[in-house]
PDB file of N, CA and C in Angstrom:
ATOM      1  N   UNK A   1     -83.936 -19.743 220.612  1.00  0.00           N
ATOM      2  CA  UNK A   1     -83.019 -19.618 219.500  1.00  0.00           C
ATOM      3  C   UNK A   1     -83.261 -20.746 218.515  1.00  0.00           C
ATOM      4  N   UNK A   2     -82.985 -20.500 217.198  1.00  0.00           N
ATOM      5  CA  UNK A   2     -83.243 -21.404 216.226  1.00  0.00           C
ATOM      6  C   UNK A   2     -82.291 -21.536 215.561  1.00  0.00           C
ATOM      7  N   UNK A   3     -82.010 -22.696 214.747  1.00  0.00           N
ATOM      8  CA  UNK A   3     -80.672 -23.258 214.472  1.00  0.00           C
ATOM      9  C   UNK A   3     -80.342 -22.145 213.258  1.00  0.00           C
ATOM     10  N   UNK A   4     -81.417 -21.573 212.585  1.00  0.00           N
ATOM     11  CA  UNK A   4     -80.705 -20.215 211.451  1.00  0.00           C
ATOM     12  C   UNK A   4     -80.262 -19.416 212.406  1.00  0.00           C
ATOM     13  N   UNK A   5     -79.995 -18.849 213.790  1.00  0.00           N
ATOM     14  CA  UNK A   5     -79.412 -17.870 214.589  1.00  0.00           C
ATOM     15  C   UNK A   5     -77.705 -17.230 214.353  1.00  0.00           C
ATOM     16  N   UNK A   6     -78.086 -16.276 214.162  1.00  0.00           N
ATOM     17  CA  UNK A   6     -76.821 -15.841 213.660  1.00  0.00           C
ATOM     18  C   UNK A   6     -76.116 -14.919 214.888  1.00  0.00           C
ATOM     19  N   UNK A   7     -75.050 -15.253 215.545  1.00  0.00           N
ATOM     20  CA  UNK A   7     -74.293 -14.504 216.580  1.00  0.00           C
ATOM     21  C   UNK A   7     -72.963 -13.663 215.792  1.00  0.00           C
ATOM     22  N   UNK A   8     -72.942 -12.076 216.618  1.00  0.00           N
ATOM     23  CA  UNK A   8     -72.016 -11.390 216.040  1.00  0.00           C
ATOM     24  C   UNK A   8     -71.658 -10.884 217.118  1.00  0.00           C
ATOM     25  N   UNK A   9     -70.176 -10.885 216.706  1.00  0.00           N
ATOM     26  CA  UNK A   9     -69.185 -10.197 217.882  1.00  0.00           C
ATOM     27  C   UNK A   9     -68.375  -9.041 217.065  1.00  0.00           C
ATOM     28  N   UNK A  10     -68.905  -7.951 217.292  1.00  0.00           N
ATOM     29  CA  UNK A  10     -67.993  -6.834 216.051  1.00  0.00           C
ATOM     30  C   UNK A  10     -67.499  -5.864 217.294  1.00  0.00           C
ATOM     31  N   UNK A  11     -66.155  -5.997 217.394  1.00  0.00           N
ATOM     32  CA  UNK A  11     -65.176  -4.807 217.823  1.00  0.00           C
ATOM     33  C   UNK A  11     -65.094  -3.482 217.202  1.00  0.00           C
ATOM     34  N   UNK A  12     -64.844  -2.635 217.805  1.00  0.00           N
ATOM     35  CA  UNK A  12     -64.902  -1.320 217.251  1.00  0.00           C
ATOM     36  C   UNK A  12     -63.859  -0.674 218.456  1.00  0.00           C
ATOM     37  N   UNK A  13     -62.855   0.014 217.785  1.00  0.00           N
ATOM     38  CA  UNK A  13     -61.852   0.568 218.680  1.00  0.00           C
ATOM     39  C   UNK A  13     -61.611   2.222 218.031  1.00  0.00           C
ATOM     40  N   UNK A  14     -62.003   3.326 219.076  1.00  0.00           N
ATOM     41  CA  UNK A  14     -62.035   4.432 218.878  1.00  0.00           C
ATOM     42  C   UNK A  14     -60.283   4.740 218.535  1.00  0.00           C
ATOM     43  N   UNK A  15     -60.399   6.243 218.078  1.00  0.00           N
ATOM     44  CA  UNK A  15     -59.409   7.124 218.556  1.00  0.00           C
ATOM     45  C   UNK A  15     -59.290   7.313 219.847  1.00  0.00           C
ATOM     46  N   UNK A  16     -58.199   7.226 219.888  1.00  0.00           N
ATOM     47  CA  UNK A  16     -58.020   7.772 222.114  1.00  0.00           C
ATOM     48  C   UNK A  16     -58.213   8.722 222.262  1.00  0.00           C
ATOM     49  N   UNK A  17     -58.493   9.870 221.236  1.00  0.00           N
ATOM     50  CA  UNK A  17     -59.411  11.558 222.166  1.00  0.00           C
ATOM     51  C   UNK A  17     -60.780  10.846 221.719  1.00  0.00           C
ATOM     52  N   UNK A  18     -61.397  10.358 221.046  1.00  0.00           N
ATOM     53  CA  UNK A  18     -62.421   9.818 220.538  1.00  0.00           C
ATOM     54  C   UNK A  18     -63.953   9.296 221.295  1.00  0.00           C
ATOM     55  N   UNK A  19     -62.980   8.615 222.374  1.00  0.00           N
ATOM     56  CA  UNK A  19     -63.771   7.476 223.010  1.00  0.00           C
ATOM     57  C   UNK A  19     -64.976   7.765 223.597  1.00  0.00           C
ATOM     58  N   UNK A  20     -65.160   8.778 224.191  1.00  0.00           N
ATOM     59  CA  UNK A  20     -66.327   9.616 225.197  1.00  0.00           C
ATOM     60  C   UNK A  20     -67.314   9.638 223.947  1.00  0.00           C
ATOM     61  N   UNK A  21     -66.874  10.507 222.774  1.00  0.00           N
ATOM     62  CA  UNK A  21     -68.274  10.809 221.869  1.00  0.00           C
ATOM     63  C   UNK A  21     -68.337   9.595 221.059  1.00  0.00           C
ATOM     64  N   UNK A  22     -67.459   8.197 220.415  1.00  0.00           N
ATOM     65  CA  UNK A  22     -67.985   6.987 220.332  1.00  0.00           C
ATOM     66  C   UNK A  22     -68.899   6.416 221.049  1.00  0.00           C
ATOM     67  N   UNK A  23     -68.276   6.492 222.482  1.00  0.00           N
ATOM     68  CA  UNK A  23     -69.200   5.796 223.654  1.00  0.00           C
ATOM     69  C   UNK A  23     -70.487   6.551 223.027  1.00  0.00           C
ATOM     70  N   UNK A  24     -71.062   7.660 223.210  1.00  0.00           N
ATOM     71  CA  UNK A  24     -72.209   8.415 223.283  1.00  0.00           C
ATOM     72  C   UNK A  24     -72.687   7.642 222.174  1.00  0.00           C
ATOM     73  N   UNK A  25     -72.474   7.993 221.023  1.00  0.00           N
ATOM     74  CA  UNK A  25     -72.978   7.450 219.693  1.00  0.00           C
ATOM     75  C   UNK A  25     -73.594   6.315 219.464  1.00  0.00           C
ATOM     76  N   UNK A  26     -72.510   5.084 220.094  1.00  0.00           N
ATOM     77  CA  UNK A  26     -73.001   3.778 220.002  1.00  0.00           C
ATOM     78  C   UNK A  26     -73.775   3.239 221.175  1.00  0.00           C
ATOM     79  N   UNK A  27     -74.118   4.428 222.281  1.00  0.00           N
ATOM     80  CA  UNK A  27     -74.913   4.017 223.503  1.00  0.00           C
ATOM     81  C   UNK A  27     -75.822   4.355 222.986  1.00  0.00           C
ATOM     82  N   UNK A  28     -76.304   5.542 221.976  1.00  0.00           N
ATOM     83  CA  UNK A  28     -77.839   5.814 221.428  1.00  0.00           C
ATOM     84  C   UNK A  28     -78.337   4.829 220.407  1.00  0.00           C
ATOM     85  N   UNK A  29     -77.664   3.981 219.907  1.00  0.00           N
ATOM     86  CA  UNK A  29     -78.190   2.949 219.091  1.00  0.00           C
ATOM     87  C   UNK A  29     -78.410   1.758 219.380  1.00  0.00           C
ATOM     88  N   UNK A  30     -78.699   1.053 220.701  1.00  0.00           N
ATOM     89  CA  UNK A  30     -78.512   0.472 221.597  1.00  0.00           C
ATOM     90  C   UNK A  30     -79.849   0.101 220.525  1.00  0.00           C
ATOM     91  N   UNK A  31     -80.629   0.846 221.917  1.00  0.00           N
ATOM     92  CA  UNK A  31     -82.246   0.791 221.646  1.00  0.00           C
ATOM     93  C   UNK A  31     -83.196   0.249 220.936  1.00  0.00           C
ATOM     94  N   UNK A  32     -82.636   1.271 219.833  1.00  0.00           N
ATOM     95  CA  UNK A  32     -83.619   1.331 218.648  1.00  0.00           C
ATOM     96  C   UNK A  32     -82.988  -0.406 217.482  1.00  0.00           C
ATOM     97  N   UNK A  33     -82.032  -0.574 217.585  1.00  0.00           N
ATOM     98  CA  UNK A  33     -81.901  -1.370 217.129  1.00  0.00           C
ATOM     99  C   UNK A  33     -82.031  -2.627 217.726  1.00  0.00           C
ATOM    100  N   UNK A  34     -82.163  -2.903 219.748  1.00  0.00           N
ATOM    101  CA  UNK A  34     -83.118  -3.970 220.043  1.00  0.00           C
ATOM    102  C   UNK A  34     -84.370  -4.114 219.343  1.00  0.00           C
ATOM    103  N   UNK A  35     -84.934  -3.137 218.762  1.00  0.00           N
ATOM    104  CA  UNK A  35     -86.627  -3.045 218.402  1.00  0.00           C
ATOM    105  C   UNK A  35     -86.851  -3.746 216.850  1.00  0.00           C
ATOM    106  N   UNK A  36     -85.443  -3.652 216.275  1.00  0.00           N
ATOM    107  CA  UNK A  36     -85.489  -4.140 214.675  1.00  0.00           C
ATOM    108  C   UNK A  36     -86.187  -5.812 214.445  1.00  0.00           C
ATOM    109  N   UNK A  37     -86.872  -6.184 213.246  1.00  0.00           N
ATOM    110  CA  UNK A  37     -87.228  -7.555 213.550  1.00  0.00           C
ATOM    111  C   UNK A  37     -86.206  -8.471 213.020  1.00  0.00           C
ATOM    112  N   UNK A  38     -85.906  -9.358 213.592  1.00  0.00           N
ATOM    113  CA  UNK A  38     -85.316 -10.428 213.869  1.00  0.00           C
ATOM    114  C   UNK A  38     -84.183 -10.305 215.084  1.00  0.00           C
ATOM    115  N   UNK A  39     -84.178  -9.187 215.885  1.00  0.00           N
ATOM    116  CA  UNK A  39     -82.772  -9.041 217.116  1.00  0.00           C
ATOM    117  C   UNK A  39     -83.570  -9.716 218.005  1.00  0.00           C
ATOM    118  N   UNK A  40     -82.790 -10.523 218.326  1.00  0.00           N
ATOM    119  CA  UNK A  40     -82.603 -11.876 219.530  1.00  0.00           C
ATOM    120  C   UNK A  40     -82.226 -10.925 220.502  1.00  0.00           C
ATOM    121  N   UNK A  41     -81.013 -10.698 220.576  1.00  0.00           N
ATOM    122  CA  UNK A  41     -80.121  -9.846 221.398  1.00  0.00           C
ATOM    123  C   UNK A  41     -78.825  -8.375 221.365  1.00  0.00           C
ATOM    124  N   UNK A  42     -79.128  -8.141 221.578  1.00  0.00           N
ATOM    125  CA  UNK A  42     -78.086  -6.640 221.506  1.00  0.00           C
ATOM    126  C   UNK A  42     -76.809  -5.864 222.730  1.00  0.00           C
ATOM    127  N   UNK A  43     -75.860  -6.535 222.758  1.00  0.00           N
ATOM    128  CA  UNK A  43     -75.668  -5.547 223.723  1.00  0.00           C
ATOM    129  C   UNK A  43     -73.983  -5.152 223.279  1.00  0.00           C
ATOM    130  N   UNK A  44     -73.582  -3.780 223.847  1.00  0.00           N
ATOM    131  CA  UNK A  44     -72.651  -2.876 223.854  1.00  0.00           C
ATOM    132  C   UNK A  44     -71.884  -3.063 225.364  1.00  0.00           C
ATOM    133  N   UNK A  45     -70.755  -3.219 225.114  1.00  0.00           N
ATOM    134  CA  UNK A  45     -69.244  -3.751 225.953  1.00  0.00           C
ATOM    135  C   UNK A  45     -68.711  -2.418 225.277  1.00  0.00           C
ATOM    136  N   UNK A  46     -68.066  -2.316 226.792  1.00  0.00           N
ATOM    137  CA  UNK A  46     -66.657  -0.792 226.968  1.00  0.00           C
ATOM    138  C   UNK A  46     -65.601  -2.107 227.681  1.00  0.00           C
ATOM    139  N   UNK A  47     -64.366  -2.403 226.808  1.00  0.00           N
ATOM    140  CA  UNK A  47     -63.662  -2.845 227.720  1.00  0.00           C
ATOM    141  C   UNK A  47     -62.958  -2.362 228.591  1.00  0.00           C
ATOM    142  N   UNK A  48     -62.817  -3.075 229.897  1.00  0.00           N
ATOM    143  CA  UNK A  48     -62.446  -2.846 231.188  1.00  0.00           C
ATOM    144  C   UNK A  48     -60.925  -1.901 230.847  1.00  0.00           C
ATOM    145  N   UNK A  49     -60.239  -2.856 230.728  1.00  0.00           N
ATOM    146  CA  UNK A  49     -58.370  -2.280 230.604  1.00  0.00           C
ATOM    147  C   UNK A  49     -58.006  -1.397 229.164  1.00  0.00           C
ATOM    148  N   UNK A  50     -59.492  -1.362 228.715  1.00  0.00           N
ATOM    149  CA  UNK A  50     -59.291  -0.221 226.990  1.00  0.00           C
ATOM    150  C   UNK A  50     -60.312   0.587 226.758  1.00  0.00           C
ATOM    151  N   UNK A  51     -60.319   1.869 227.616  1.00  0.00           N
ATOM    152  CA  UNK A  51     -61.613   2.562 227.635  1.00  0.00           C
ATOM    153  C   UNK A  51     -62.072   2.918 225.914  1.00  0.00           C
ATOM    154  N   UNK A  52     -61.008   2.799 224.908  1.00  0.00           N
ATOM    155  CA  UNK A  52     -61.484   2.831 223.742  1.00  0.00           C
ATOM    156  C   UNK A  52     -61.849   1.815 222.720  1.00  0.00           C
ATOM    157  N   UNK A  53     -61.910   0.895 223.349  1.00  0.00           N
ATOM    158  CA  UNK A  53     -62.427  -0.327 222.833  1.00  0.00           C
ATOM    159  C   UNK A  53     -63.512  -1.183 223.196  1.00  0.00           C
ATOM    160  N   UNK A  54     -64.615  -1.288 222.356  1.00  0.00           N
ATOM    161  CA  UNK A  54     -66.292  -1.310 222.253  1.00  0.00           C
ATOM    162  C   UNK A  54     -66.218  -2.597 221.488  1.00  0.00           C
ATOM    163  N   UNK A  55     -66.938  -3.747 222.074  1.00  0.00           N
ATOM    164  CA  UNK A  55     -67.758  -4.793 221.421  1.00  0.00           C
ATOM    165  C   UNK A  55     -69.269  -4.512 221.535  1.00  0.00           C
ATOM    166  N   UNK A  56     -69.804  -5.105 220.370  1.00  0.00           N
ATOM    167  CA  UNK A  56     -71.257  -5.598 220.315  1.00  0.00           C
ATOM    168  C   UNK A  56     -71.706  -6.888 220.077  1.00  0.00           C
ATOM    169  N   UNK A  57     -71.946  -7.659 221.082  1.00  0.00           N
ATOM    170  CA  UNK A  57     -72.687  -9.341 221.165  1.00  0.00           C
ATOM    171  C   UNK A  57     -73.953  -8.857 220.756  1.00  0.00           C
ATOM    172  N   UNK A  58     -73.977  -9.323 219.532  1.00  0.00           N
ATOM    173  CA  UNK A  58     -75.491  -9.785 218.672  1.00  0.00           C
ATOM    174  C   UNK A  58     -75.663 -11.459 218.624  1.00  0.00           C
ATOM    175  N   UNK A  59     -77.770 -11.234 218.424  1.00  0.00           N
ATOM    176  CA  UNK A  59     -77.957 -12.551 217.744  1.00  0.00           C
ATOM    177  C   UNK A  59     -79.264 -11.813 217.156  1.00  0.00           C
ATOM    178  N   UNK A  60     -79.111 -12.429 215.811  1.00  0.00           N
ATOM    179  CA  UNK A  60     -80.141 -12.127 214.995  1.00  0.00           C
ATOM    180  C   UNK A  60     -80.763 -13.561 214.658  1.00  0.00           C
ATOM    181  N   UNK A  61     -82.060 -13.593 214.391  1.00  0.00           N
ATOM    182  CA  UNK A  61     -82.718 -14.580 213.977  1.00  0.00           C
ATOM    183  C   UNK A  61     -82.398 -15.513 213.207  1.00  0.00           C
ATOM    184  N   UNK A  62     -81.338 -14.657 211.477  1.00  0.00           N
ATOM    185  CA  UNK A  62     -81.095 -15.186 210.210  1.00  0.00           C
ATOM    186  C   UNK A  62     -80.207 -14.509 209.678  1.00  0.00           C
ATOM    187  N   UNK A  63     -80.265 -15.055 209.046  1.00  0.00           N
ATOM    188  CA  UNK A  63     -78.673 -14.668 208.058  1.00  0.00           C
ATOM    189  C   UNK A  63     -79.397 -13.092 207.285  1.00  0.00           C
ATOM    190  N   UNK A  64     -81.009 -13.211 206.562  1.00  0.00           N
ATOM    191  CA  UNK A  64     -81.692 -12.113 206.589  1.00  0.00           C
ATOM    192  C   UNK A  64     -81.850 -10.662 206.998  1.00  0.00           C
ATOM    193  N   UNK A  65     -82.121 -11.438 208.508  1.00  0.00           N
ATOM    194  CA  UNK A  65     -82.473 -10.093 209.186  1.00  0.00           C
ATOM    195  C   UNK A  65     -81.055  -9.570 209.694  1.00  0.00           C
ATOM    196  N   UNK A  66     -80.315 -10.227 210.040  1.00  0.00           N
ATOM    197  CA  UNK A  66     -78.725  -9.307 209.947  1.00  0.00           C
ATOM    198  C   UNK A  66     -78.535  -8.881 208.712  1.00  0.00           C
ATOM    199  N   UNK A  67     -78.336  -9.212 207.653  1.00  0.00           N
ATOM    200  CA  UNK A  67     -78.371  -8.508 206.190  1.00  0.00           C
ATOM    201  C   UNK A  67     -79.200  -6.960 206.494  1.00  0.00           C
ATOM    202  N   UNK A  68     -80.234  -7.206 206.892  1.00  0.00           N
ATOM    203  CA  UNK A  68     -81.210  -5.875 206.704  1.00  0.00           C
ATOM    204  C   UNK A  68     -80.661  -5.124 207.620  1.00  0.00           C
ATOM    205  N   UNK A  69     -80.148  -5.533 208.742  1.00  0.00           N
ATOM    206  CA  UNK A  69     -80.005  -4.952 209.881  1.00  0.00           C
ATOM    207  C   UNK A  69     -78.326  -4.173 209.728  1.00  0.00           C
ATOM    208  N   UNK A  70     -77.425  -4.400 209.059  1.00  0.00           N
ATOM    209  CA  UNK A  70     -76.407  -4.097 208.510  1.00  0.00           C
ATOM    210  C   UNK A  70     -76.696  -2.750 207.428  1.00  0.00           C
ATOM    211  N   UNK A  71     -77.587  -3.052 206.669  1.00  0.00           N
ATOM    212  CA  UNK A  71     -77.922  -2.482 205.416  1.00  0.00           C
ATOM    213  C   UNK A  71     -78.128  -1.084 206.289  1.00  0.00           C
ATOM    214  N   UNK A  72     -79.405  -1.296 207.916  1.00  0.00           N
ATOM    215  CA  UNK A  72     -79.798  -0.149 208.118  1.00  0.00           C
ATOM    216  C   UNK A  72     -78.441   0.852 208.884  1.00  0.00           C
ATOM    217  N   UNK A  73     -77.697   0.487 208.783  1.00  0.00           N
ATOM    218  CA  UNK A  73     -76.257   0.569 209.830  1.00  0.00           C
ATOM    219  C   UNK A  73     -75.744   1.988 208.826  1.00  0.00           C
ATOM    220  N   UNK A  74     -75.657   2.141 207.780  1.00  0.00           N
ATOM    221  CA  UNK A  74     -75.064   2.826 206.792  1.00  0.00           C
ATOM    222  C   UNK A  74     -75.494   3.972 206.776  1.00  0.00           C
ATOM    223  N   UNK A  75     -76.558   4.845 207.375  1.00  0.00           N
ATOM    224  CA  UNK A  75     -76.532   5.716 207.926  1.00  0.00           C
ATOM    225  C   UNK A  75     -75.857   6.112 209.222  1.00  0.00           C
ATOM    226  N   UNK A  76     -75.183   5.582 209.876  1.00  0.00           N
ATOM    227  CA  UNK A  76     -74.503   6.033 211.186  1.00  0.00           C
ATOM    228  C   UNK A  76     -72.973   6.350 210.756  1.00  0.00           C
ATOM    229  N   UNK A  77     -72.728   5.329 209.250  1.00  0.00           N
ATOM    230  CA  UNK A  77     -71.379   5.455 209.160  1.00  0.00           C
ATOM    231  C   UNK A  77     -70.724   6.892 208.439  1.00  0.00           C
ATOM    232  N   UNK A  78     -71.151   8.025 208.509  1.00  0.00           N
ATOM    233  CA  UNK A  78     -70.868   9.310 208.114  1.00  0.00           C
ATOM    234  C   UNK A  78     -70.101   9.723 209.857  1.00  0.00           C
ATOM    235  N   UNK A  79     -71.338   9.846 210.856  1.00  0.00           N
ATOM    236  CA  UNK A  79     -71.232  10.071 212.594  1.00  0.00           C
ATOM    237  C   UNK A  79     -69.678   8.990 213.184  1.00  0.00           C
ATOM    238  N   UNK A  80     -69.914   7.916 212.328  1.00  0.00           N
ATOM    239  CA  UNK A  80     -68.539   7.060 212.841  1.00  0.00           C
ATOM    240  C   UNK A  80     -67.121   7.399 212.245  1.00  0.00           C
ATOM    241  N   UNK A  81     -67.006   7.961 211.053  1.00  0.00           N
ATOM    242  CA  UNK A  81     -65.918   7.416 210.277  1.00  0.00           C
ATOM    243  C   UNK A  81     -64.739   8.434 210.825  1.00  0.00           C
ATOM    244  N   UNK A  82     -64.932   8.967 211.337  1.00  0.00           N
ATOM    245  CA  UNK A  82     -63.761  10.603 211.981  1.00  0.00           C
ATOM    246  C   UNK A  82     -63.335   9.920 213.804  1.00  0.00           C
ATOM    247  N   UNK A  83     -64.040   8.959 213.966  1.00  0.00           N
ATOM    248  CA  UNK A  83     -64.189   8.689 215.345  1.00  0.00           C
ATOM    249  C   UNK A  83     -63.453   7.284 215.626  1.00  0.00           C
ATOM    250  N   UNK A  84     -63.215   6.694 214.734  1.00  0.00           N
ATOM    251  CA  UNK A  84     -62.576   5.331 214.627  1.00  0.00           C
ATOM    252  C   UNK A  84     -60.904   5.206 214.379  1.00  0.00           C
ATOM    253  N   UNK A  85     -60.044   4.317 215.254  1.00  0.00           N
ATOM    254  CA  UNK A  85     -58.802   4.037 214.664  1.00  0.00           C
ATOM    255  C   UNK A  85     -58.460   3.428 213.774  1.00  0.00           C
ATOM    256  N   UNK A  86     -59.663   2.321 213.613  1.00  0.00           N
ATOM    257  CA  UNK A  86     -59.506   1.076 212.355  1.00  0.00           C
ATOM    258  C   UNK A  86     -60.314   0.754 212.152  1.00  0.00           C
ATOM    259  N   UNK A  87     -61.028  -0.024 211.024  1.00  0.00           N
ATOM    260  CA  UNK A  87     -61.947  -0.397 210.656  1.00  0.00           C
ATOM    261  C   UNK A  87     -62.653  -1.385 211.508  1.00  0.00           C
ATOM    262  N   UNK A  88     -63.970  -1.568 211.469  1.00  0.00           N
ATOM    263  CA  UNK A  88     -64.596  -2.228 212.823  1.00  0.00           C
ATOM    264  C   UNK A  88     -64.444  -3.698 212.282  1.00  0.00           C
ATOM    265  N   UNK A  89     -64.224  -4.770 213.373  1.00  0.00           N
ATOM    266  CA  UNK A  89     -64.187  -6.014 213.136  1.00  0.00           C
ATOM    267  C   UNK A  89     -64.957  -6.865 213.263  1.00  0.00           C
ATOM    268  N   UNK A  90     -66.158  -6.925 212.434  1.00  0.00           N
ATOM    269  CA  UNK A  90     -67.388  -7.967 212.584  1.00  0.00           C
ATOM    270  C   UNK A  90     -67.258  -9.509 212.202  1.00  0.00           C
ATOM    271  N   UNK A  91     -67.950  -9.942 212.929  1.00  0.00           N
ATOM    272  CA  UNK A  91     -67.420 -11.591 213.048  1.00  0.00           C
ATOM    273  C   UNK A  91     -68.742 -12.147 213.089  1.00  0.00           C
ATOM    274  N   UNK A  92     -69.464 -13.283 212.149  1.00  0.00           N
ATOM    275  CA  UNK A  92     -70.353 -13.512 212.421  1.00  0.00           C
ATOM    276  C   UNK A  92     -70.332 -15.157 212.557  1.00  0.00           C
ATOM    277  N   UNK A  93     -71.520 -16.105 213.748  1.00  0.00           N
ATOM    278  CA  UNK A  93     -71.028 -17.080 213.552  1.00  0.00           C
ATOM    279  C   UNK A  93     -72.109 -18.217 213.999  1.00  0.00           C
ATOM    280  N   UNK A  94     -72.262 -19.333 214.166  1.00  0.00           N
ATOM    281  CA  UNK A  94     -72.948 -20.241 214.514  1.00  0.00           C
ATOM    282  C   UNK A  94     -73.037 -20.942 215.590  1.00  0.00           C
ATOM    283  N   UNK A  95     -73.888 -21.040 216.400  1.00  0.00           N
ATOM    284  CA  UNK A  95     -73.572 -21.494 218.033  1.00  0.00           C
ATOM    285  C   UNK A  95     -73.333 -23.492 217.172  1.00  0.00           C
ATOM    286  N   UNK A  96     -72.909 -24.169 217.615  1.00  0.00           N
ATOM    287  CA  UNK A  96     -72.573 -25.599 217.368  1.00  0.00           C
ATOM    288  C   UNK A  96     -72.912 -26.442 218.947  1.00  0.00           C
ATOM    289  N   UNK A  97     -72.285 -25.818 220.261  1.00  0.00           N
ATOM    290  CA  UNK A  97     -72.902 -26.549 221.754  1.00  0.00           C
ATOM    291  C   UNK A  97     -73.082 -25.613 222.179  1.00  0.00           C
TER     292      UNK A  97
END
């Protein structure tokens, strides 16, 4: 990791009939978006006690390649927007220790 490393913690909380075809959706983008350049890391959380509530722990290289990597996001958001209770909560931030 390099000190430009950018960590993101973005929540995403379905509709409660929702959750099964969220889950599906955001389990197929797993992947392809480990493969993007600058992803450090990628991964997708179902919380335990909220089957409709989904985090994603990112680290992207730069402030950059999350930019691009966001940008490419805007095609999924047509498949998301009927499937969500609230708007997703992205948080981006700087490791310090």
């Amino acid at each position: 990791m390099t000190e430009k490393a950018v960590r993101v913690v973005a929540d995403i909380k379905a509709k409660p009939d929702k959750a099964s075809e969220l889950r599906a959706i955001l389990g197929s983008m797993v992947e392809p978006i480990r493969n993007e350049d600058g992803c450090i890391s990628y991964e997708l959380l179902e919380n335990r006690n909220d089957p409709a509530n989904f985090t994603f722990l990112e680290e992207w290289s730069s402030d950059e390649t999350l930019q691009a990597h966001l940008g490419g996001l805007e095609k999924n958001l047509p498949k998301l927007m009927g499937l969500l209770a609230e708007p997703p909560d992205i948080r981006s931030y700087s490791l310090i220790a």
